[in-house]
Protein backbone atom coordinates (compact mmCIF):
# COMPACT_ATOMS: atom_id res chain seq x y z
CA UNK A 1 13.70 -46.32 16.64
CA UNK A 2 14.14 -47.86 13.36
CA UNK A 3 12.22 -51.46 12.65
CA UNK A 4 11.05 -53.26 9.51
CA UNK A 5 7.62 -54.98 8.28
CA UNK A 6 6.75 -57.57 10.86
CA UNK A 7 3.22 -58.12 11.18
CA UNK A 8 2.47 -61.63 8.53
CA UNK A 9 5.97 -60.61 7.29
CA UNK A 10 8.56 -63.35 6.17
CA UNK A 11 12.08 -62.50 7.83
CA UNK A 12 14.44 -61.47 5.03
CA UNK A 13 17.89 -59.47 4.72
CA UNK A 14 18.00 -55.62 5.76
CA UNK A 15 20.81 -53.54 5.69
CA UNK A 16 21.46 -49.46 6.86
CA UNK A 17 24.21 -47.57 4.11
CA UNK A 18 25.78 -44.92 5.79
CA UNK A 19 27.38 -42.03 3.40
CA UNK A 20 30.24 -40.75 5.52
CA UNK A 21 30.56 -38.03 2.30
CA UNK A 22 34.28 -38.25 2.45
CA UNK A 23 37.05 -41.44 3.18
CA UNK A 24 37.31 -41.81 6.76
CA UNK A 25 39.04 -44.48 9.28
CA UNK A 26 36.39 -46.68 11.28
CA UNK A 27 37.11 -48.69 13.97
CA UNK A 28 34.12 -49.84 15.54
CA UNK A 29 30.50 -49.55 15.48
CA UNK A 30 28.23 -49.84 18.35
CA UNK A 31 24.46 -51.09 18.58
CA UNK A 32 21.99 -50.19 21.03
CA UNK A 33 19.05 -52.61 21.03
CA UNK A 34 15.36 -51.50 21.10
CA UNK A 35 15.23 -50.42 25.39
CA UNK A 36 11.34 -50.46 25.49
CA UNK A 37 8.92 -53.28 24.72
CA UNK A 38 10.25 -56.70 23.78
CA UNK A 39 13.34 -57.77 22.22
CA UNK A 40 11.30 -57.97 18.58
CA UNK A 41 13.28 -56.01 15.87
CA UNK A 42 16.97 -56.71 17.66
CA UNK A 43 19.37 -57.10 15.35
CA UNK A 44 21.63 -61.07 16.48
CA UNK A 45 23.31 -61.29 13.50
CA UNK A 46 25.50 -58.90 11.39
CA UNK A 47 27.60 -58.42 8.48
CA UNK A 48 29.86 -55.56 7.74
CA UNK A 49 31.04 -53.70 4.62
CA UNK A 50 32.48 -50.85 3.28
CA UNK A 51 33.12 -49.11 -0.24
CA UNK A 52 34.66 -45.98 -1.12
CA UNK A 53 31.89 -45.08 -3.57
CA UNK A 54 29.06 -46.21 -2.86
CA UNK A 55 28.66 -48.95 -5.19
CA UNK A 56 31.24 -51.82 -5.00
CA UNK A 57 31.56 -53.32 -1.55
CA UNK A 58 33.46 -56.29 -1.87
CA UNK A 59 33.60 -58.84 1.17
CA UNK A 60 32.64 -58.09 4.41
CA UNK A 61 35.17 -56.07 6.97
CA UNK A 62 33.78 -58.05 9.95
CA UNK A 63 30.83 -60.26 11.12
CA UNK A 64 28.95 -61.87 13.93
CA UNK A 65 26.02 -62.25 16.35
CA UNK A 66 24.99 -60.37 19.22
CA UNK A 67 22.78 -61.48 22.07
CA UNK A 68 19.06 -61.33 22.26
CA UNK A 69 18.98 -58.72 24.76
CA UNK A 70 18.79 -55.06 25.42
CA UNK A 71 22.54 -54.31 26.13
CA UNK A 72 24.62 -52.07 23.60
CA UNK A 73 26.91 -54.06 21.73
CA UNK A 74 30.33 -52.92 19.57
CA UNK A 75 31.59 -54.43 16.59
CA UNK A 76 35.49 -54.19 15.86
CA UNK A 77 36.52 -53.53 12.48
């Protein structure tokens, strides 16, 4: 389980970069939502964006919100 600061923490942008190490096709991504505990940490809004190198990423490839819950969710790119 991955989660940022929260305890006295103001909420403020997070992102994950994910180094594929070569050009690849991506069609979706899929979320699974903290299962244990409360729904603290879920991730109900998203942005996505890709680069081939790292460094320029341009504008996002798709984004959304997901529901406040713990079901898995999948983003089409």
């Amino acid at each position: 389980m991955w989660h940022t600061n929260w305890n006295g923490c103001q909420r403020s942008e997070t992102w994950i970069t994910i180094d594929m190490k070569k050009e690849q096709n991506v069609a979706m991504l899929k979320y699974t939502p903290r299962q244990g505990g409360g729904t603290n940490g879920n991730i109900t809004a998203y942005e996505i964006y890709v680069s081939k190198d790292g460094q320029t990423w341009g504008e996002p490839v798709a984004t959304g919100t997901w529901a406040n819950n713990k079901c898995c969710e999948i983003c089409k790119i």
